[in-house]
C-alpha atoms as a PDB file:
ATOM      1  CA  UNK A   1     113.017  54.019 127.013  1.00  0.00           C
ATOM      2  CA  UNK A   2     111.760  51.722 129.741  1.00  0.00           C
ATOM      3  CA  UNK A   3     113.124  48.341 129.969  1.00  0.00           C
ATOM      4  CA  UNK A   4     111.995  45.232 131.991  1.00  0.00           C
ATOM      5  CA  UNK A   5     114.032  46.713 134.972  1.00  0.00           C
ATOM      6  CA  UNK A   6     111.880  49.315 134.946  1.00  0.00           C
ATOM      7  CA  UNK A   7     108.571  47.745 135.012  1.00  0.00           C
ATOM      8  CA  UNK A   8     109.974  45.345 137.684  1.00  0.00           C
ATOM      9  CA  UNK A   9     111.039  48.483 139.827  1.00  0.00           C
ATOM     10  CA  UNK A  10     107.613  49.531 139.314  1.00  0.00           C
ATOM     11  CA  UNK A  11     105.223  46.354 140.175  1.00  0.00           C
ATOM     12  CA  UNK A  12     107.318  45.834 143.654  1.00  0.00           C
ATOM     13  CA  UNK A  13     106.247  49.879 144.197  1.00  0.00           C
ATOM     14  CA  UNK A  14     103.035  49.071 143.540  1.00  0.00           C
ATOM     15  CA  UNK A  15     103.053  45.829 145.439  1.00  0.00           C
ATOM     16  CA  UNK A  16     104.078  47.440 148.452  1.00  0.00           C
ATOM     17  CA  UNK A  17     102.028  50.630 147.980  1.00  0.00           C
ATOM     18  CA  UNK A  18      99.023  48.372 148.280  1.00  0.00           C
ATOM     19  CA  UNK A  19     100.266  46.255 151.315  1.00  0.00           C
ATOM     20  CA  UNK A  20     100.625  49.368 153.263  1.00  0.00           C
ATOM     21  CA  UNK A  21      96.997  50.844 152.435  1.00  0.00           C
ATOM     22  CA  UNK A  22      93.868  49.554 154.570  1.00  0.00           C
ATOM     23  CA  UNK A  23      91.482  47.934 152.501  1.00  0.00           C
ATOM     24  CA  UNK A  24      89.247  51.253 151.234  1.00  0.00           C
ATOM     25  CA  UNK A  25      92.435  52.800 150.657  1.00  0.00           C
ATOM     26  CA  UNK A  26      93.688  49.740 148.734  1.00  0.00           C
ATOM     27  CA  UNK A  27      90.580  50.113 146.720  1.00  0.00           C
ATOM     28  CA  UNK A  28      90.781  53.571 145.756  1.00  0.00           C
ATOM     29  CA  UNK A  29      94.378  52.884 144.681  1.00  0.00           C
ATOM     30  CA  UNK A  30      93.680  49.957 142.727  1.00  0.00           C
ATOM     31  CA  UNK A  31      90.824  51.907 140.576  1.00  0.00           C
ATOM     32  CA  UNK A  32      93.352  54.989 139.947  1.00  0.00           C
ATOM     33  CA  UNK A  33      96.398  52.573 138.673  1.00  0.00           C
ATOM     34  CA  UNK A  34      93.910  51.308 136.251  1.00  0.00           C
ATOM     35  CA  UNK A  35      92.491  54.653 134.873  1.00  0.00           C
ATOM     36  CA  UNK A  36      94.317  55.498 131.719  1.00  0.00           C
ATOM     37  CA  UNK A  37      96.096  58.520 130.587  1.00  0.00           C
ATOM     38  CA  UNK A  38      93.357  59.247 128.447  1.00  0.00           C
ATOM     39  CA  UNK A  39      90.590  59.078 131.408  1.00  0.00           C
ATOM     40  CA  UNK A  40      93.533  61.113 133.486  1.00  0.00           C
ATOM     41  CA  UNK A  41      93.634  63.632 131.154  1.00  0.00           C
ATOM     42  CA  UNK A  42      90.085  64.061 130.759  1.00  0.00           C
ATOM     43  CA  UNK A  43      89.640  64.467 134.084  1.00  0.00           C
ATOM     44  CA  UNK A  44      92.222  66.891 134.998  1.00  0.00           C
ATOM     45  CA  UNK A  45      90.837  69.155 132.208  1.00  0.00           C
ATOM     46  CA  UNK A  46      87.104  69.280 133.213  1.00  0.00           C
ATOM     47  CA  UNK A  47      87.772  69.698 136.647  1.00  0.00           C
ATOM     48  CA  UNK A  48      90.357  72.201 135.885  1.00  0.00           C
ATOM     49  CA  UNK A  49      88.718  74.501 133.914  1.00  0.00           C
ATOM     50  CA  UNK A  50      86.860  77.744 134.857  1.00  0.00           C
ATOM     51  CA  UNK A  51      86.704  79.739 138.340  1.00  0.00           C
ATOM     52  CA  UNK A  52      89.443  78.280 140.483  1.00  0.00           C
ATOM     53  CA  UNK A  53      89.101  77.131 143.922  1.00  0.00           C
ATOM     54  CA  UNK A  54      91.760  76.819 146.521  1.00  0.00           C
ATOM     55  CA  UNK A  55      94.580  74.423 145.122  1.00  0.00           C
ATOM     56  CA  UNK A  56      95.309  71.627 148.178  1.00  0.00           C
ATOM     57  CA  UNK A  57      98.635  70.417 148.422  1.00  0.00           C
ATOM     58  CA  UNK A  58      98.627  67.030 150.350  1.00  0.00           C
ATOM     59  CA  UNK A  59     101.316  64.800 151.921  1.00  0.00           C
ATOM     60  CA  UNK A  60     101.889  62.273 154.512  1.00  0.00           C
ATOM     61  CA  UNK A  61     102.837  64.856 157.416  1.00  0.00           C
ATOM     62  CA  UNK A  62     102.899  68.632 155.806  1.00  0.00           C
ATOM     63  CA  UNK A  63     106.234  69.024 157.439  1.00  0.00           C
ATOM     64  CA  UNK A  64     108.728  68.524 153.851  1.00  0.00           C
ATOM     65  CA  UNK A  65     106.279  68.348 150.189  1.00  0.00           C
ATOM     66  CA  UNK A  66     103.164  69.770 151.106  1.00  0.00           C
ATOM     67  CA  UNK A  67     104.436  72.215 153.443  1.00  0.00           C
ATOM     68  CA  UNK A  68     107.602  73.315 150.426  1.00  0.00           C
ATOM     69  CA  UNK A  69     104.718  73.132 147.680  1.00  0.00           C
ATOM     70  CA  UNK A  70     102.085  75.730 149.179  1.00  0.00           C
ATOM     71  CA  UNK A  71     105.466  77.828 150.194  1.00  0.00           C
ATOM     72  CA  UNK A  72     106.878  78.173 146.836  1.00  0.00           C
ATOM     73  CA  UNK A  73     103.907  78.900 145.163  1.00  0.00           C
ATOM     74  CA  UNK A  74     103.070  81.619 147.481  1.00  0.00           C
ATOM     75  CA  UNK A  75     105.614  82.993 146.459  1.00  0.00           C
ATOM     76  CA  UNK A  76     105.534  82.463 142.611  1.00  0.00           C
ATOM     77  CA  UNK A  77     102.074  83.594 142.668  1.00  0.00           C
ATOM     78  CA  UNK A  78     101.196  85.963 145.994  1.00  0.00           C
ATOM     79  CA  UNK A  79      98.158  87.396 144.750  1.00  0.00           C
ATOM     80  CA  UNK A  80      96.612  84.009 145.038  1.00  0.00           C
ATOM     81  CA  UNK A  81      98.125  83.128 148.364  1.00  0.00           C
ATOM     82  CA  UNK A  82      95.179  82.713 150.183  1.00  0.00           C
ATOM     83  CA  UNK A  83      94.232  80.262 148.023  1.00  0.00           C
ATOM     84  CA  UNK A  84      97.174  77.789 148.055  1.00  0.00           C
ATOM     85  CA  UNK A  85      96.773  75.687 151.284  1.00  0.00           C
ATOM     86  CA  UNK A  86      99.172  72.209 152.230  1.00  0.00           C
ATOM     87  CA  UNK A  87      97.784  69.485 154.784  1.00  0.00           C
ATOM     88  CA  UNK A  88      98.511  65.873 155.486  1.00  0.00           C
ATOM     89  CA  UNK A  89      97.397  63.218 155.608  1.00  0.00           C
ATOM     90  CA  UNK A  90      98.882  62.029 159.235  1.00  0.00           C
ATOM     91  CA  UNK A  91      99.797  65.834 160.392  1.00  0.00           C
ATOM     92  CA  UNK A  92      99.921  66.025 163.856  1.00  0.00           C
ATOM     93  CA  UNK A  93      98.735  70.000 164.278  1.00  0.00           C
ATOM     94  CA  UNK A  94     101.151  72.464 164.761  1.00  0.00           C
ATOM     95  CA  UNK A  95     104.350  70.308 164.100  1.00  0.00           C
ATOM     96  CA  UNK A  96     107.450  72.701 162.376  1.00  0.00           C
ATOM     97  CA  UNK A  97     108.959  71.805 159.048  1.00  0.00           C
ATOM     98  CA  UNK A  98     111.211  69.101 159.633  1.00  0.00           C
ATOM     99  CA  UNK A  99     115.233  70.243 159.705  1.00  0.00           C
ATOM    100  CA  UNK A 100     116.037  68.813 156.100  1.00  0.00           C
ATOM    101  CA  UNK A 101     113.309  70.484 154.636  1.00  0.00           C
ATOM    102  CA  UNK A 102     114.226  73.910 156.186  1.00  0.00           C
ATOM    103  CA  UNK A 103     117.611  73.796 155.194  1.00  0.00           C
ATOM    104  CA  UNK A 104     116.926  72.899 151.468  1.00  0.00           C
ATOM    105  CA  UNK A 105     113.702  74.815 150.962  1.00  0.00           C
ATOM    106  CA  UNK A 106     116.305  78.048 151.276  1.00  0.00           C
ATOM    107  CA  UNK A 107     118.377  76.530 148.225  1.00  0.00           C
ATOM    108  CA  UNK A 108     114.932  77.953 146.527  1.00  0.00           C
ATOM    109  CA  UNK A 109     114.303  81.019 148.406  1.00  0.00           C
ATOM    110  CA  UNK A 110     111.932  79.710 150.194  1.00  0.00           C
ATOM    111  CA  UNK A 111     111.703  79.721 154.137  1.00  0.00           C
ATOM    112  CA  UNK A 112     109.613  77.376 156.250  1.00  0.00           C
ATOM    113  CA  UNK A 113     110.623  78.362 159.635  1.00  0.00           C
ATOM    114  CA  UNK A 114     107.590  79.611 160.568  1.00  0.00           C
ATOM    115  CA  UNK A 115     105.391  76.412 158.907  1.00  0.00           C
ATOM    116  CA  UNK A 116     102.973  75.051 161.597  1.00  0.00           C
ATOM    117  CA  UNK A 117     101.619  71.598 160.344  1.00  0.00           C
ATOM    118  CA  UNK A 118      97.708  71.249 159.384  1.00  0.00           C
ATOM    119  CA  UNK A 119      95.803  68.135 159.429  1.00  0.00           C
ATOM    120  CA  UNK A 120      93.725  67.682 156.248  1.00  0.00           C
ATOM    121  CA  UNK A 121      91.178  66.535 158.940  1.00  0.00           C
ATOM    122  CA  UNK A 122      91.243  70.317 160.134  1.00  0.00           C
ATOM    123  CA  UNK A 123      90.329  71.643 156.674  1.00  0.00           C
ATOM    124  CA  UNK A 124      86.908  72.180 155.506  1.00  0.00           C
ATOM    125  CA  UNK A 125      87.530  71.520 152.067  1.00  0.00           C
ATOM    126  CA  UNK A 126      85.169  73.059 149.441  1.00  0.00           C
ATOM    127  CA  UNK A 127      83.447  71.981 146.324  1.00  0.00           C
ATOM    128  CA  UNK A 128      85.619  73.839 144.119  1.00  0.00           C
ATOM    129  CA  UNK A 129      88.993  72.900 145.655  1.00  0.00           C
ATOM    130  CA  UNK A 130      91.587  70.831 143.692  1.00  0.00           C
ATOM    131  CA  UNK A 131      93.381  68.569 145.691  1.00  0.00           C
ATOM    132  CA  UNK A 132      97.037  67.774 144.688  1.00  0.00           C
ATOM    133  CA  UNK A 133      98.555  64.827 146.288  1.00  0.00           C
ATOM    134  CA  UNK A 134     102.758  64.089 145.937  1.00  0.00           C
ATOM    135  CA  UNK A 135     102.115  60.401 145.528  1.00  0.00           C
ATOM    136  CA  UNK A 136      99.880  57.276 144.954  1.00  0.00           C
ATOM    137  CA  UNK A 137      99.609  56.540 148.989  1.00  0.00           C
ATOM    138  CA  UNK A 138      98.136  60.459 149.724  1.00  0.00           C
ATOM    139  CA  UNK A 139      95.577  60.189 147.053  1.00  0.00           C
ATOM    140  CA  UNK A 140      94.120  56.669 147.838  1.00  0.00           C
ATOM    141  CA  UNK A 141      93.992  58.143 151.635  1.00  0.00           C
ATOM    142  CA  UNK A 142      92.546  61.502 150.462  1.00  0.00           C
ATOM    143  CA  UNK A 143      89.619  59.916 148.783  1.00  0.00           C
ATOM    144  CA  UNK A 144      88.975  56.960 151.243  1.00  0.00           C
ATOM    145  CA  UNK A 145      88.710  58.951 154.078  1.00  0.00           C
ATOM    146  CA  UNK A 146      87.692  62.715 153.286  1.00  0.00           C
ATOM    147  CA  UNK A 147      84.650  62.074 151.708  1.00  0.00           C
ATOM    148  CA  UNK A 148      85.759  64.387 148.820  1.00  0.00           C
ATOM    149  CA  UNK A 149      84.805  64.397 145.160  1.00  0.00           C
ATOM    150  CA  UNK A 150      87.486  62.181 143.550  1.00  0.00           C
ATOM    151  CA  UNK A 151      87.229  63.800 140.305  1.00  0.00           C
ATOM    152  CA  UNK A 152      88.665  66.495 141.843  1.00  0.00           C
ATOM    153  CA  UNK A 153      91.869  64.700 143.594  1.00  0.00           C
ATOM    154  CA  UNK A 154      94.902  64.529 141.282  1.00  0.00           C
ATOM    155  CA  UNK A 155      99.313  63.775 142.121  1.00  0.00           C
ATOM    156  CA  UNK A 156     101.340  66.650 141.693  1.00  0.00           C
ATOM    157  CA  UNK A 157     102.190  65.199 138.135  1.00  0.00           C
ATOM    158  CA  UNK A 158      98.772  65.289 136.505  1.00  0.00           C
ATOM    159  CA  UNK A 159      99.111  68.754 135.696  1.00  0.00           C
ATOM    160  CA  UNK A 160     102.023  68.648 133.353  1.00  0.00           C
ATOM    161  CA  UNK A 161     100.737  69.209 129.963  1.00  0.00           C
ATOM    162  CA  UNK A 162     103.475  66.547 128.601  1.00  0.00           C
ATOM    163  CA  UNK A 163     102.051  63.874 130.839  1.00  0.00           C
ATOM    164  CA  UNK A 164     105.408  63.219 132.393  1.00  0.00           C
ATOM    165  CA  UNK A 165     106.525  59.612 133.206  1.00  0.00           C
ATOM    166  CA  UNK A 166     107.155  60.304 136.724  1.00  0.00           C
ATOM    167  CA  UNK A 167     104.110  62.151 138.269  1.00  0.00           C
ATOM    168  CA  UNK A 168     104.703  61.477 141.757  1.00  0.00           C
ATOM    169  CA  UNK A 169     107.056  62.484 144.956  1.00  0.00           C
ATOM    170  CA  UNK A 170     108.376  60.310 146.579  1.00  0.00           C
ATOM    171  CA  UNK A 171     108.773  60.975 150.918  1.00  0.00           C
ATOM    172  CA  UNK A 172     112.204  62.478 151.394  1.00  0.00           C
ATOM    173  CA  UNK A 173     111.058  61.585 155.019  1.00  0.00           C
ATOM    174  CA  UNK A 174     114.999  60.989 157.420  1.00  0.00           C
ATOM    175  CA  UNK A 175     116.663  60.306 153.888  1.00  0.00           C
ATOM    176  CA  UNK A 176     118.900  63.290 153.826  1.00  0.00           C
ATOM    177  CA  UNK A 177     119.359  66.338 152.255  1.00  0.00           C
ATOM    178  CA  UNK A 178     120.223  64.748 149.340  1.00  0.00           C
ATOM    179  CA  UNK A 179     116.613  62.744 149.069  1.00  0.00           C
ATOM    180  CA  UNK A 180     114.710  66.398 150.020  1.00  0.00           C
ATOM    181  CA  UNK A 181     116.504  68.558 147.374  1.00  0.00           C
ATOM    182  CA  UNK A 182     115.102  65.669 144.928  1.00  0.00           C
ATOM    183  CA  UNK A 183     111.861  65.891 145.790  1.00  0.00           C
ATOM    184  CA  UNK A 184     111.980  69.698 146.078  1.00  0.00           C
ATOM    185  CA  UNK A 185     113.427  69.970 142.313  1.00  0.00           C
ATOM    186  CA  UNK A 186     110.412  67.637 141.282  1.00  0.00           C
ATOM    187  CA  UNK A 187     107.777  69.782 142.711  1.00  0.00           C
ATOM    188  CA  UNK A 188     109.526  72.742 141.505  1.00  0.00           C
ATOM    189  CA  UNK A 189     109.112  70.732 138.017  1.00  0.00           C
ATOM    190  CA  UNK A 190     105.402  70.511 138.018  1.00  0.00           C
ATOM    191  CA  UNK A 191     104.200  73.358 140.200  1.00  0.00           C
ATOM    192  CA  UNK A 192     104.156  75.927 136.927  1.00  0.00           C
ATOM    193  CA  UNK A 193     101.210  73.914 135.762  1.00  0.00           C
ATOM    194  CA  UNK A 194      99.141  74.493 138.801  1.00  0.00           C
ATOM    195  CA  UNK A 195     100.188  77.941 138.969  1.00  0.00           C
ATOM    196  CA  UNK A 196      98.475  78.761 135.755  1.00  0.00           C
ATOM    197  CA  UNK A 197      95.431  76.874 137.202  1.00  0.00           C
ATOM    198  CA  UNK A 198      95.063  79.833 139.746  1.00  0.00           C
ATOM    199  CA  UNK A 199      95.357  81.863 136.707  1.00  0.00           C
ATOM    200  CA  UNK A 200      98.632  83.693 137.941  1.00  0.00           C
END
């Protein structure tokens, strides 16, 4: 049950989510924290459903979520490997996972020694790709600056059927090992959904 604690915890979130966003950003962010589960919902299914596209994973710098997202569902579904892609944001091109990442992404069986950073700017995203972002911050960037269909731009937590409470990752960025195996046990969480989306 949430308590006042919570929603306090929440609004400062928020509050500083929007400080940090330039002003289109700020207003893409705005309009998504006042869409409603319903609308969510609604949206995740009819842009869901029918041939799938490539599914997008986005973070700040595809060096920890992004780059641990695509990875383990590569592996959970390798038939549809060419179409699971990660990029960020701010990538700088070519940049290796960082160390935390690479030393809890093997907890999963998953390796990202040889991960070479992309730039979402370096992708020529398609009409039918789904775009799956690991927090509020990616998505309001994604859709402010990629000129990409926002019906088609979700966070990682949209696609759990249950409509979990918390659908977003938060940057395990220099937090520790502890902070990364979080976030990595989160994505871990929701990436089932999207697996089925590929139809694996």
């Amino acid at each position: 049950m949430h308590t006042w604690l919570d929603g306090l915890r929440r609004a400062k979130k928020v509050a500083s989510l929007l400080r940090h966003l330039d002003a289109p950003a700020r207003k893409v962010a705005v309009s998504r924290l006042l869409e409603s589960r319903k609308a969510r919902r609604k949206r995740f299914l009819r842009s869901t459903t029918g041939p799938a596209g490539r599914l997008v994973f986005v973070c700040h710098g595809n060096i920890m979520r992004s780059a641990f997202a695509a990875a383990y569902l590569r592996q959970l579904a390798p038939q549809h490997a060419e179409l699971i892609v990660g990029a960020g944001t701010h990538a700088t091109e070519g940049r290796a996972a960082q160390d935390s990442a690479l030393r809890v992404s093997a907890e999963f069986g998953v390796s990202l020694h040889a991960h070479a950073a992309t730039a979402l700017s370096s992708l020529v995203l398609r009409s039918d790709d789904v775009i799956v972002c690991m927090d509020r911050a990616n998505e309001a960037n994604v859709i402010s600056r990629h000129g990409v269909d926002q019906d088609r731009v979700f966070v990682i937590g949209d696609g759990v059927i249950s409509d979990a409470a918390d659908r977003f990752v938060d940057d395990p960025y220099a937090l520790g090992d502890d902070a990364t195996r979080a976030a990595f046990h989160q994505i871990v969480a929701h990436t089932q959904r999207w697996r089925q989306i590929l139809g694996a």
